[in-house]
N, C-alpha and C. Protein backbone atom coordinates (compact mmCIF):
# COMPACT_ATOMS: atom_id res chain seq x y z
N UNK A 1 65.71 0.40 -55.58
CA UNK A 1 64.88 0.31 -54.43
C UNK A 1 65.41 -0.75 -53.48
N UNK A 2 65.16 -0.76 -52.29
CA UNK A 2 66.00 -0.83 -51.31
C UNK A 2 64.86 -2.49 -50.93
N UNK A 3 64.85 -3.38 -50.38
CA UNK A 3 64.02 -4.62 -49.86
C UNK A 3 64.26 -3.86 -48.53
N UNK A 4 62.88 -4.70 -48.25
CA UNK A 4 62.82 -4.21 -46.24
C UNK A 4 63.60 -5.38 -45.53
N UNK A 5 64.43 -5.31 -44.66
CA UNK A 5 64.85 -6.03 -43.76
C UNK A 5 64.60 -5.96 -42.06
N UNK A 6 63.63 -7.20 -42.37
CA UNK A 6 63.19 -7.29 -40.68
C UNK A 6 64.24 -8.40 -39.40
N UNK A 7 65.31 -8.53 -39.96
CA UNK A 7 65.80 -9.68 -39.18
C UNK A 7 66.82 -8.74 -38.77
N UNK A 8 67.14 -7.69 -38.52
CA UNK A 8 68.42 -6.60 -38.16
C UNK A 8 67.71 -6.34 -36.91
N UNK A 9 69.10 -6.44 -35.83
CA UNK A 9 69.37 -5.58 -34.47
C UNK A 9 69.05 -4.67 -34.50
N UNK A 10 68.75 -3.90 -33.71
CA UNK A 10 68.80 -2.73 -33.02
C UNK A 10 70.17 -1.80 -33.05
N UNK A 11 70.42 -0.62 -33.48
CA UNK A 11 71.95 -0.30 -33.12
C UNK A 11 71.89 -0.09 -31.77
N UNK A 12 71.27 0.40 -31.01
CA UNK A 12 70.94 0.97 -29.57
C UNK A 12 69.86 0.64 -28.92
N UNK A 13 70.35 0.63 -27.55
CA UNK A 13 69.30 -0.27 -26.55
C UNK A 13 68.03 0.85 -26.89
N UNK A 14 66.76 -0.11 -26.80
CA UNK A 14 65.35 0.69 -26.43
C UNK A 14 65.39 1.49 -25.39
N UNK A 15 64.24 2.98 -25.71
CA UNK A 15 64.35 3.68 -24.83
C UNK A 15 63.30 2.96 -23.49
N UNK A 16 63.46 3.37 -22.06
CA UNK A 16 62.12 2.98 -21.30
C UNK A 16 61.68 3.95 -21.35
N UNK A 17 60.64 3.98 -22.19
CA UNK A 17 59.34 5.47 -21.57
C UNK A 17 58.77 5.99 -20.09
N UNK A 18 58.68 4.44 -19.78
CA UNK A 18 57.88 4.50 -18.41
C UNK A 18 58.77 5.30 -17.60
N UNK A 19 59.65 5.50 -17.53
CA UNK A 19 60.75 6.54 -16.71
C UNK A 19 60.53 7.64 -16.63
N UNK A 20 61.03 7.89 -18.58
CA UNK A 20 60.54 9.14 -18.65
C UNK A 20 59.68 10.06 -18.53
N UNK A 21 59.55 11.34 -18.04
CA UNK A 21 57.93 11.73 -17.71
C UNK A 21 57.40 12.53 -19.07
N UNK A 22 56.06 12.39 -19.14
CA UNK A 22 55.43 12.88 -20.35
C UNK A 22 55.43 14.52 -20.31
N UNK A 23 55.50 15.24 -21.30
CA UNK A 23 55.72 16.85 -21.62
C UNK A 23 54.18 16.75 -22.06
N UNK A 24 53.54 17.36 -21.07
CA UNK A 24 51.80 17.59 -20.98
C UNK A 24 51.39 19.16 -20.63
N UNK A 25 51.33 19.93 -21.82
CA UNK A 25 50.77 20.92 -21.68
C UNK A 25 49.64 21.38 -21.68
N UNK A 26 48.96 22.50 -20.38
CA UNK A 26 47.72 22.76 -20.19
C UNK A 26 47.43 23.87 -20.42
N UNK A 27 46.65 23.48 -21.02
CA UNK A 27 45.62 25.39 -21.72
C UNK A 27 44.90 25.18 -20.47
N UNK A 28 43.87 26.27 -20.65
CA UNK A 28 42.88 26.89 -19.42
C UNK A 28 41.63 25.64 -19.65
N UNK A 29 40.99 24.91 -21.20
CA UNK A 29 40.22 24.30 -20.41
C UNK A 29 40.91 22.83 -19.92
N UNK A 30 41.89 22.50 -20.14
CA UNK A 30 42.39 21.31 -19.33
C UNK A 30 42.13 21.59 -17.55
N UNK A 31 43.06 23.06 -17.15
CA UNK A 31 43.21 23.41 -16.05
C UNK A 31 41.66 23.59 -15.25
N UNK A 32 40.23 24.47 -16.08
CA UNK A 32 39.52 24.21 -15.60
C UNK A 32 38.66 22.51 -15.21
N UNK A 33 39.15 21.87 -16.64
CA UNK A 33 38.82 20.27 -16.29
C UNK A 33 39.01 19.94 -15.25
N UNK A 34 40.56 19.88 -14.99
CA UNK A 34 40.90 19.33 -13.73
C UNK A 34 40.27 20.33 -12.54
N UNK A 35 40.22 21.25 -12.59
CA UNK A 35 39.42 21.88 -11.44
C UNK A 35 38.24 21.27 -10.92
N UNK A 36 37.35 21.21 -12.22
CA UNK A 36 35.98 20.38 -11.58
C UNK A 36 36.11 19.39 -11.31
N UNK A 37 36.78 18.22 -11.47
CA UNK A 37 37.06 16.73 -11.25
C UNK A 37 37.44 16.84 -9.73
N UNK A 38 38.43 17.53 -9.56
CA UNK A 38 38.77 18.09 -8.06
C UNK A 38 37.73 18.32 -6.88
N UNK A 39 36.76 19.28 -7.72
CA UNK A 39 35.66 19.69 -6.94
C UNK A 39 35.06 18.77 -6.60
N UNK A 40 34.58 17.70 -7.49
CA UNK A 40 33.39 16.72 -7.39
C UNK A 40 33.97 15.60 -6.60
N UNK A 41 35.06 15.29 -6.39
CA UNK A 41 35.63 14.30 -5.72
C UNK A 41 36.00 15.01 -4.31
N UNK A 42 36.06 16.47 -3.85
CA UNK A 42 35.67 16.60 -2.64
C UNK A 42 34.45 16.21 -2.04
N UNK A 43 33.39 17.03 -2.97
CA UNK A 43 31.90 17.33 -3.28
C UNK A 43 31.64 15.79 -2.08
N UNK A 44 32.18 14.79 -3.10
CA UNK A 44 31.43 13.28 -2.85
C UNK A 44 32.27 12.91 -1.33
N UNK A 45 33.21 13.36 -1.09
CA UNK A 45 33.98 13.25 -0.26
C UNK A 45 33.05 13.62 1.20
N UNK A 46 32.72 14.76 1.08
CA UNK A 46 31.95 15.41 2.38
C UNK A 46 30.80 14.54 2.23
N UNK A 47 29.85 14.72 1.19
CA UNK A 47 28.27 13.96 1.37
C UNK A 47 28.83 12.32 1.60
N UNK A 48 30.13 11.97 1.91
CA UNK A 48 30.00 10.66 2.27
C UNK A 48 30.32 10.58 3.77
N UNK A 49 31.00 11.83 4.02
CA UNK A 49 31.63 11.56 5.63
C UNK A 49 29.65 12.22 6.29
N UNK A 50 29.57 13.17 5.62
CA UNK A 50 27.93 13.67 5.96
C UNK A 50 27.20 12.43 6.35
N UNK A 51 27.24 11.46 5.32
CA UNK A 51 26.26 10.37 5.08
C UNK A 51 26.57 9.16 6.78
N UNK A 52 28.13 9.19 6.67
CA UNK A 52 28.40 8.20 7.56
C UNK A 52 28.38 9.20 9.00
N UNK A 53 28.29 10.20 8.97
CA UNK A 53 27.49 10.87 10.75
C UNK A 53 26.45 11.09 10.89
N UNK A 54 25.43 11.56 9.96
CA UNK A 54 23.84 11.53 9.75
C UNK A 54 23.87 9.73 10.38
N UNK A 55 24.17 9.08 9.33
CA UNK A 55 23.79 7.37 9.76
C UNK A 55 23.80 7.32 11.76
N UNK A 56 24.80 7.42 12.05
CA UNK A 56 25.74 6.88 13.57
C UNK A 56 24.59 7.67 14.14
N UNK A 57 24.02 8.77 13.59
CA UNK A 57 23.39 9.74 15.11
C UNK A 57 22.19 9.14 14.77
N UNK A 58 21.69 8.87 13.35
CA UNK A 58 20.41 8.27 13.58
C UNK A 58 20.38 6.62 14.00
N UNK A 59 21.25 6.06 14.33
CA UNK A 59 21.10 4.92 14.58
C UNK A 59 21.06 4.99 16.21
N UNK A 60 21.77 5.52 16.58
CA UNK A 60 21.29 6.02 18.49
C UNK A 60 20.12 6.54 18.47
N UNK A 61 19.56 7.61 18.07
CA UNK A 61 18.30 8.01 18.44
C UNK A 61 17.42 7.00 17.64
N UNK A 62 17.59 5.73 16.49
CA UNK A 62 16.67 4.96 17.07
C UNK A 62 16.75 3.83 17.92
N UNK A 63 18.22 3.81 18.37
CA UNK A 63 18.13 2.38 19.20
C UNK A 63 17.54 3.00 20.64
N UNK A 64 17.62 4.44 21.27
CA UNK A 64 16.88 4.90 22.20
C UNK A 64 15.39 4.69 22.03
N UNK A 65 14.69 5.36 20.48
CA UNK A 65 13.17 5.08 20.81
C UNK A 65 12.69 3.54 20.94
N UNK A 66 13.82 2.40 19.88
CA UNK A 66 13.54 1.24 19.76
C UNK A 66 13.42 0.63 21.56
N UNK A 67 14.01 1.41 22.13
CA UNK A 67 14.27 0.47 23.56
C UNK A 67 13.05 1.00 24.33
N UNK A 68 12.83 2.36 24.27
CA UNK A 68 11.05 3.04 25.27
C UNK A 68 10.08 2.40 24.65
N UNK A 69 9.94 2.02 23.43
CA UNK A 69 9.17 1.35 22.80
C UNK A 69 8.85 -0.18 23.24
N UNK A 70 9.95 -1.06 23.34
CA UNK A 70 10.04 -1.94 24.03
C UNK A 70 9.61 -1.92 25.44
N UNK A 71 10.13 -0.95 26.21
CA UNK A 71 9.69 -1.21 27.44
C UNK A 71 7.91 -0.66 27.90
N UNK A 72 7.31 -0.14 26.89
CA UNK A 72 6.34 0.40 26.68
C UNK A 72 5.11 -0.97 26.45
N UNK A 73 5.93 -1.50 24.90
CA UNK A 73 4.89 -2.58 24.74
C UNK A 73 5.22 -3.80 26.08
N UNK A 74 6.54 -3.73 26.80
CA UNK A 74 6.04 -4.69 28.13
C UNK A 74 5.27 -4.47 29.09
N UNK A 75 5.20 -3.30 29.38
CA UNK A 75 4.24 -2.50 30.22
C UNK A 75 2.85 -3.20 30.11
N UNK A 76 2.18 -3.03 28.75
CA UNK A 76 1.30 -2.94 27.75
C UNK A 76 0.61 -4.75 27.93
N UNK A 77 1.62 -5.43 27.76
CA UNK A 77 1.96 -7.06 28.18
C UNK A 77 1.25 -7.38 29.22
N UNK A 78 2.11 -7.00 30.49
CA UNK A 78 2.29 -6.98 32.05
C UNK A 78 0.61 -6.55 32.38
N UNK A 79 0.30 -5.40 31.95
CA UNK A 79 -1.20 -4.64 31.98
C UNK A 79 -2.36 -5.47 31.69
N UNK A 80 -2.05 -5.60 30.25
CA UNK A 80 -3.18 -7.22 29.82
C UNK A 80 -3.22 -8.51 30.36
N UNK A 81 -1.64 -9.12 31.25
CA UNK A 81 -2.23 -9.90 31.81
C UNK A 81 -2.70 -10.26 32.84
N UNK A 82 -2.38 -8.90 33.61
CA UNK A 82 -2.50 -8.60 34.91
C UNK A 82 -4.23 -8.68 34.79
N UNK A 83 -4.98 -7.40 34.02
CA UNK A 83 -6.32 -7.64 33.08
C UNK A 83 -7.03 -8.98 32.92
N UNK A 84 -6.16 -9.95 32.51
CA UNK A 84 -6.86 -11.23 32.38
C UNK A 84 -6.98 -12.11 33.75
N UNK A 85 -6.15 -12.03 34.40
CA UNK A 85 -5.82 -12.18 35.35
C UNK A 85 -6.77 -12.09 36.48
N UNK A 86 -7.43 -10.89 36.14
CA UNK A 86 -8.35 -10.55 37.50
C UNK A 86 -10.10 -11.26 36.66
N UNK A 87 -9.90 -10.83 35.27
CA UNK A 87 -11.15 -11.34 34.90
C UNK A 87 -11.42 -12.48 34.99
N UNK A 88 -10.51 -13.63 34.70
CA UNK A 88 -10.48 -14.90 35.12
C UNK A 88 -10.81 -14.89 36.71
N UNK A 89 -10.66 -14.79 37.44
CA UNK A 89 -10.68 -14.94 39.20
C UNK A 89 -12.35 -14.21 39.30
N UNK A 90 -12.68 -13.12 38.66
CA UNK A 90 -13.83 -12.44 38.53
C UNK A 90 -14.75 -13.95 37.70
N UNK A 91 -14.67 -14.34 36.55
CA UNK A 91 -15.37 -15.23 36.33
C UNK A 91 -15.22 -16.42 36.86
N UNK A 92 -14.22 -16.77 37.74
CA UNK A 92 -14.09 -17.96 38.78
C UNK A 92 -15.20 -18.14 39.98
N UNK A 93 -15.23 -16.60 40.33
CA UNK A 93 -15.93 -16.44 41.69
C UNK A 93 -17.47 -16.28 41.08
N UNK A 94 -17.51 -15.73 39.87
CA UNK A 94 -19.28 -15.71 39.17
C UNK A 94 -19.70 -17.23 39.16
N UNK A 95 -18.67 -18.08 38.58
CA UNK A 95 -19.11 -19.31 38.54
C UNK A 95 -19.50 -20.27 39.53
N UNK A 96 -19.05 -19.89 40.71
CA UNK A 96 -18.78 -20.64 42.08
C UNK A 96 -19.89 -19.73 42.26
N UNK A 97 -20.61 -18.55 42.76
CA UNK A 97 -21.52 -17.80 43.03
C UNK A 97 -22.87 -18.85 42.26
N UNK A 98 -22.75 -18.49 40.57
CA UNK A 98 -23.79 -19.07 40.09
C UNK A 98 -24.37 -20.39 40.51
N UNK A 99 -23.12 -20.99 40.44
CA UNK A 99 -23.12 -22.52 40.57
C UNK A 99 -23.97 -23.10 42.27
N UNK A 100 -23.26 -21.89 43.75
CA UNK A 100 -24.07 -22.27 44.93
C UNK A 100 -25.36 -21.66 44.74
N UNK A 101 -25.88 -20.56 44.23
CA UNK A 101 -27.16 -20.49 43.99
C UNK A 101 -28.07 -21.53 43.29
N UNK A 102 -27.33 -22.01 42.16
CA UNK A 102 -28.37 -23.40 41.88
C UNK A 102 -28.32 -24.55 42.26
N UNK A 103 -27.60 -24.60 43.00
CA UNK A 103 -27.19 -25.84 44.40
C UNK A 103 -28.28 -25.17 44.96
N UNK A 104 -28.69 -24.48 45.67
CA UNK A 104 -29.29 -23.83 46.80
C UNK A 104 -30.43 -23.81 46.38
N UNK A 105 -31.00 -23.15 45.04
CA UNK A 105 -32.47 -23.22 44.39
C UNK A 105 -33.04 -25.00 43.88
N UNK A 106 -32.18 -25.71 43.43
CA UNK A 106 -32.43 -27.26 43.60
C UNK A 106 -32.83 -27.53 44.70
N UNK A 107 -32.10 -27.48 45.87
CA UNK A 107 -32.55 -28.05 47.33
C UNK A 107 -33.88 -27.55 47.38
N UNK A 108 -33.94 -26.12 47.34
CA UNK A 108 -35.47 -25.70 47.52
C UNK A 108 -36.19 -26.17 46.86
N UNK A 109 -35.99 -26.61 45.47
CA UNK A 109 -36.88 -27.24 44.59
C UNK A 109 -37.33 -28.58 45.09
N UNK A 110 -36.26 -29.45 45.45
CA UNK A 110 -36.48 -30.47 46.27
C UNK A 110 -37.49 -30.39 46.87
N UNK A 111 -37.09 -29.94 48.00
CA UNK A 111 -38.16 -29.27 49.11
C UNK A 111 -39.06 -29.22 48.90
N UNK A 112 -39.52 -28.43 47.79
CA UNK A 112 -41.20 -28.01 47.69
C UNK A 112 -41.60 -29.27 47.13
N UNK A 113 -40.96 -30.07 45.79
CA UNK A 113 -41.41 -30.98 45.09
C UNK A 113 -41.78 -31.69 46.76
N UNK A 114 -40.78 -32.36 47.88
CA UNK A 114 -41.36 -33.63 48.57
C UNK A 114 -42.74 -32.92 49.11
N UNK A 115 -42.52 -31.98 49.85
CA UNK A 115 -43.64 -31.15 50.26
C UNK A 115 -45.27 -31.38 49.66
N UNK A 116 -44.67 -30.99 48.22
CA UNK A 116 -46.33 -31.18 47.44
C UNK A 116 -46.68 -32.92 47.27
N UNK A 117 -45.43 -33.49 47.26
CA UNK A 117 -45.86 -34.93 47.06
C UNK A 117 -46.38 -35.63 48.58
N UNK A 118 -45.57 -35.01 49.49
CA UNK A 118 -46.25 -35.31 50.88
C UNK A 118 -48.03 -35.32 51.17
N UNK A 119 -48.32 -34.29 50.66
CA UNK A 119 -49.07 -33.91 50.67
C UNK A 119 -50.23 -34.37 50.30
């Protein structure tokens, strides 16, 4: 019987595999394998270009409603304070109204009070 010897050369250089190309034979379900793998990586291919033009068109039609919307609620703004605006001046002039009427009903009160005390 023979001892193993691990400290011996090589007679001949190593092969590189990586060069060489692999002998890969395909039956029908390899060929259908790769068929579907094919498919599904179109498949995802379209629902992504789908995904990224669906996105772009809905992002214009909402930056259009986002902007009528905007100019809607300024409208809306402009309206209310225009609204406050007049009610204030409306309760300015009630107050100045109220206020010379009881200027005016005092004096008379006056009036009658010296009147009856004249008297």
């Amino acid at each position: 019987m023979q001892e193993l010897q691990f400290n011996k050369k090589y007679c001949g250089p190593i092969k590189d595999f990586s060069k060489i190309p692999a002998e890969i034979k395909y039956n029908e379900t390899a060929i259908l394998r790769e068929n579907l793998t094919l498919q599904k990586k179109k498949k995802e291919e379209e629902e992504a270009l789908n995904k990224i033009i669906i996105e772009k068109k809905d992002t214009k039609d909402f930056d259009i409603w986002k902007k009528e919307m905007e100019e809607k609620d300024n409208l809306k703004r402009l309206e209310e304070i225009a609204k406050r605006k007049i009610m204030s001046d409306l309760s300015k002039e009630n107050y100045i109204d109220i206020k010379n009427k009881k200027i005016v009903e005092n004096k008379l009160n006056m009036i009658r009070l010296k009147e009856e005390v004249n008297k």
